[in-house]
C-alpha atoms as a PDB file:
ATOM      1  CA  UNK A   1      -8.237  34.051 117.005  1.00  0.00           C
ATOM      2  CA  UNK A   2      -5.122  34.483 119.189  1.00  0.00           C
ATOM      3  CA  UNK A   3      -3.905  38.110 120.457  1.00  0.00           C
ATOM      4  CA  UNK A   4      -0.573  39.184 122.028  1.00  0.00           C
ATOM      5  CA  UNK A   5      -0.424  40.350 125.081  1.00  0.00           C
ATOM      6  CA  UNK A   6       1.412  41.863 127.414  1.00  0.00           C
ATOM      7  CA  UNK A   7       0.572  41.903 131.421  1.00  0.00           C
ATOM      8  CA  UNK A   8       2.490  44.323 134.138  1.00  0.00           C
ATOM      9  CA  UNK A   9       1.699  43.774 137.435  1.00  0.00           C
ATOM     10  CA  UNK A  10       2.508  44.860 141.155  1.00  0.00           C
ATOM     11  CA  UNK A  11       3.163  42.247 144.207  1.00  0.00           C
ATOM     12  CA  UNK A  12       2.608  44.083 147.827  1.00  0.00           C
ATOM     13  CA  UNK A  13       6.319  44.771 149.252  1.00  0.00           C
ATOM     14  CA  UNK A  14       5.217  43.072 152.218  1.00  0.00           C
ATOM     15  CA  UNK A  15       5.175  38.866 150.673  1.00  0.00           C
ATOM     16  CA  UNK A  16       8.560  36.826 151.413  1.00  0.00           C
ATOM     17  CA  UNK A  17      10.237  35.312 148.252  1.00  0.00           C
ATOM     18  CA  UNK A  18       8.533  32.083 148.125  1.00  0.00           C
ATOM     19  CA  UNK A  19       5.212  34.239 148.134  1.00  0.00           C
ATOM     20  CA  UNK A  20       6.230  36.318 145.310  1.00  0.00           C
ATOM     21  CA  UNK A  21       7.274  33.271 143.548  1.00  0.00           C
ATOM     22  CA  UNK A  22       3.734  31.296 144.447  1.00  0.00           C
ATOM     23  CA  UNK A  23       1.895  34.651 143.452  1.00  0.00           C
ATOM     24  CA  UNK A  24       3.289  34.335 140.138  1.00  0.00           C
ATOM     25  CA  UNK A  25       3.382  30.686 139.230  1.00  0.00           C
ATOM     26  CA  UNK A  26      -0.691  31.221 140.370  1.00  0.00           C
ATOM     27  CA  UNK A  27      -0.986  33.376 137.506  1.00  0.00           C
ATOM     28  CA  UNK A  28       1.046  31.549 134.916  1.00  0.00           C
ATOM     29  CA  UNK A  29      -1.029  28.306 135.622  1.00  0.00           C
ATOM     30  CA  UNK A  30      -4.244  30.751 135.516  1.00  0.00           C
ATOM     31  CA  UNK A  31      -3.208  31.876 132.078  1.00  0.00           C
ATOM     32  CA  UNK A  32      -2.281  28.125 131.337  1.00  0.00           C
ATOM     33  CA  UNK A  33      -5.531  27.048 132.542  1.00  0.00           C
ATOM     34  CA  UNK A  34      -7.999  29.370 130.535  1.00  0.00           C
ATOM     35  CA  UNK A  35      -6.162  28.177 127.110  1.00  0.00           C
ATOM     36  CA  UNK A  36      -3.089  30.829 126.926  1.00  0.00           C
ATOM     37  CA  UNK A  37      -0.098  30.064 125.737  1.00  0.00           C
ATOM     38  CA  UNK A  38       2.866  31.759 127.479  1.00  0.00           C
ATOM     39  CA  UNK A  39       5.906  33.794 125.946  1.00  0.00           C
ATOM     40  CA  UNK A  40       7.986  35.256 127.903  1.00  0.00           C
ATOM     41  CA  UNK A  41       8.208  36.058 131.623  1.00  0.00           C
ATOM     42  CA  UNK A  42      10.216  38.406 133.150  1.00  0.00           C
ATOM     43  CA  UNK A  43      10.438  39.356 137.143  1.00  0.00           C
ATOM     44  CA  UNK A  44      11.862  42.927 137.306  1.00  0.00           C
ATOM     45  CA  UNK A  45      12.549  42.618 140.977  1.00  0.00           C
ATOM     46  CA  UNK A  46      11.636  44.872 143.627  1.00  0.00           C
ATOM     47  CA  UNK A  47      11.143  48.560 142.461  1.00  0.00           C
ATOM     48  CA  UNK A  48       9.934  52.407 143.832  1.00  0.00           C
ATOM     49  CA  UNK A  49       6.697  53.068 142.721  1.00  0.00           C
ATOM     50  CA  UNK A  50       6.279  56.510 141.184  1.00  0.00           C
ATOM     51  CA  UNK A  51       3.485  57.068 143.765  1.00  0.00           C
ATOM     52  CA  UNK A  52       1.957  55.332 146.926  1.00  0.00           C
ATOM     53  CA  UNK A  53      -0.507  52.698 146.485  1.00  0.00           C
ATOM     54  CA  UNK A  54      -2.579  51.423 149.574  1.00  0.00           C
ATOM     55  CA  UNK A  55       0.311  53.473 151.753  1.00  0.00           C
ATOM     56  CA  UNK A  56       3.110  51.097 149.884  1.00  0.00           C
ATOM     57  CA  UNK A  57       5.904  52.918 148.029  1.00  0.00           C
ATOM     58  CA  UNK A  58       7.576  49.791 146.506  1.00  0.00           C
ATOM     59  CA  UNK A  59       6.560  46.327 144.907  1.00  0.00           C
ATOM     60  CA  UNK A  60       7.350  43.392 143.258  1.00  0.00           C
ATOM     61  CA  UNK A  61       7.067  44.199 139.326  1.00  0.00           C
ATOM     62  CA  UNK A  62       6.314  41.208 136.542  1.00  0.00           C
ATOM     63  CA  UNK A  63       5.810  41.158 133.493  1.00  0.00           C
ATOM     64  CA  UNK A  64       4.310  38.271 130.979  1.00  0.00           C
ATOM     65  CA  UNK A  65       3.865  38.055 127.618  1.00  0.00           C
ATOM     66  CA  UNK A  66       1.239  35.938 126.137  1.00  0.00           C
ATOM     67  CA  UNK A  67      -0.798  34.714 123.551  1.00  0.00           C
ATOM     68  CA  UNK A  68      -5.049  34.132 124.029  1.00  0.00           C
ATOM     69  CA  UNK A  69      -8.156  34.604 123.399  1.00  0.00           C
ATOM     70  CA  UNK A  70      -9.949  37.734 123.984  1.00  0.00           C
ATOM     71  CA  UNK A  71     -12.180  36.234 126.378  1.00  0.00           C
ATOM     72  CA  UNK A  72      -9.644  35.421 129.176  1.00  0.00           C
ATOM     73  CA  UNK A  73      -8.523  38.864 129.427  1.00  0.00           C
ATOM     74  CA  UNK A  74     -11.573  39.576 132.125  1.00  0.00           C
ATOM     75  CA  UNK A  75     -11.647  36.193 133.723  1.00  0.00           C
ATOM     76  CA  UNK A  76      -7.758  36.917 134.729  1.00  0.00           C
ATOM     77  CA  UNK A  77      -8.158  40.714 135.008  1.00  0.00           C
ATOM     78  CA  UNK A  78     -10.717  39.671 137.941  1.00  0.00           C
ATOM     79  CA  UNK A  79      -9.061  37.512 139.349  1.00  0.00           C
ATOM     80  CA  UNK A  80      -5.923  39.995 139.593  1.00  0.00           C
ATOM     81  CA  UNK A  81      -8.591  42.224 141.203  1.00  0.00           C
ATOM     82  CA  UNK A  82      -9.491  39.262 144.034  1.00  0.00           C
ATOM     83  CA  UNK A  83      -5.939  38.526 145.270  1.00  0.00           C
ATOM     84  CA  UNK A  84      -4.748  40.842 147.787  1.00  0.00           C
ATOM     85  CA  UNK A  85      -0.877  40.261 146.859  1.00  0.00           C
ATOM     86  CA  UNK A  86      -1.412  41.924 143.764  1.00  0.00           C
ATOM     87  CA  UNK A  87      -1.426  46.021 144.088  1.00  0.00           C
ATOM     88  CA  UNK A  88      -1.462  46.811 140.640  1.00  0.00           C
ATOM     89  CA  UNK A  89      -2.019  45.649 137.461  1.00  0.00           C
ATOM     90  CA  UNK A  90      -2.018  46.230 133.619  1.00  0.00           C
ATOM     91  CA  UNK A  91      -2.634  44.139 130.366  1.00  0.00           C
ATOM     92  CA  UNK A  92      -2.132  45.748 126.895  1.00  0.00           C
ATOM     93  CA  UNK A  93      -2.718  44.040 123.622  1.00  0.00           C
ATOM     94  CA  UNK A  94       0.607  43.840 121.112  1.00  0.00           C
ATOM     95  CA  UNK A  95      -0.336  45.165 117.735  1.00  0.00           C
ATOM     96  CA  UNK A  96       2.532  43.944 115.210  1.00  0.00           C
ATOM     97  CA  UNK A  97       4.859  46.571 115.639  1.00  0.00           C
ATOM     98  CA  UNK A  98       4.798  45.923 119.973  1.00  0.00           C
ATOM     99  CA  UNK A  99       5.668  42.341 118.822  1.00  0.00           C
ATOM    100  CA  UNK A 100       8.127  43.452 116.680  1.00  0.00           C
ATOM    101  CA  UNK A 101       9.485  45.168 119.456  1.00  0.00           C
ATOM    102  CA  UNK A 102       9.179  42.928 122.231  1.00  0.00           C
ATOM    103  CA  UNK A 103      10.962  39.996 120.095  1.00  0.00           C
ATOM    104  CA  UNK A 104      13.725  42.523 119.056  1.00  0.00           C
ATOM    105  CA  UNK A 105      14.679  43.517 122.857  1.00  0.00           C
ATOM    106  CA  UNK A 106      14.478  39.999 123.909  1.00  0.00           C
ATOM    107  CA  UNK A 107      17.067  39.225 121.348  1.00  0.00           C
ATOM    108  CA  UNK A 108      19.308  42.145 122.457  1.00  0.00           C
ATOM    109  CA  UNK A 109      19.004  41.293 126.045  1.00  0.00           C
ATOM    110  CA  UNK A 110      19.822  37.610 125.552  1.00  0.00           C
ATOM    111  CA  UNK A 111      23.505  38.441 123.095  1.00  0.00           C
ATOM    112  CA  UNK A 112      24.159  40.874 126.552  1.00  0.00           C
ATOM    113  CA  UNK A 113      23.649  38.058 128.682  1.00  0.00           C
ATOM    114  CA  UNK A 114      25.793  36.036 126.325  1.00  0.00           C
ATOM    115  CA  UNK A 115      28.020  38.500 126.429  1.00  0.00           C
ATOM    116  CA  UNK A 116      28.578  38.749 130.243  1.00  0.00           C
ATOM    117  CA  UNK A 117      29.288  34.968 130.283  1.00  0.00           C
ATOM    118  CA  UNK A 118      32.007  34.793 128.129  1.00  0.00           C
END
C-alpha cells in the first residue's frame, strides 16, 4: 500500500547552485530508486532559519511530495542523516485532508502563475 508524503528539508548555505541542484536531483533519484513515485517538487529558495543550526542561520529549503511505501521512509531518512549538505530535515505522512490540501494550493498557485503571464 502506497502513502503520501510530504518531505521538507534544509541544504547548508554554504553549496554553490549546481550543488544545491545535484543535492536534490540525489534525492529525487533516491526516492525514484527505492520504488517512489514523485508528485510535486518545489525549491523554496534560500531562507532565514528561525534558529541557528550547526552555527548557520540560513539554508536552502525543498520540499517533495511523494507517494511510497512505508518502508523507504528510513532507508531515505538515513540517508538524509549521512549527507553533510543536508542540515535539516522532515517527512510527514498526508492523511486525505493534507492531500486535499496540497492538490488545492497547487491549483491556486498554478491560475497565479497563469495569471502573471498573461
Amino acid at each position: 500500500m502506497l502513502n503520501q508524503y510530504e518531505t521538507v528539508f534544509i541544504c547548508t548555505p554554504v553549496l554553490s547552485e549546481p550543488q544545491v541542484k545535484e543535492a536534490v536531483k540525489k534525492f529525487r533519484d533516491l526516492i525514484a530508486g527505492y520504488g517512489g513515485d514523485m508528485i510535486h517538487e518545489e525549491s523554496w529558495g534560500m531562507k532565514k532559519l528561525a534558529y541557528p543550526i550547526q552555527k548557520k542561520s540560513t539554508g536552502f529549503y525543498h520540499m517533495f511530495e511523494f507517494k511510497a511505501e512505508p518502508s523507504l521512509i528510513a532507508k531515505i531518512e538515513t540517508d538524509f542523516r549521512r549527507d553533510e549538505k543536508i542540515i535539516r530535515f522532515m517527512t510527514v505522512k498526508l492523511d486525505k485532508y493534507a492531500i486535499e490540501y496540497s492538490t488545492k494550493r497547487k491549483r491556486l498557485q498554478k491560475e497565479k502563475t497563469e495569471k502573471k503571464e498573461v
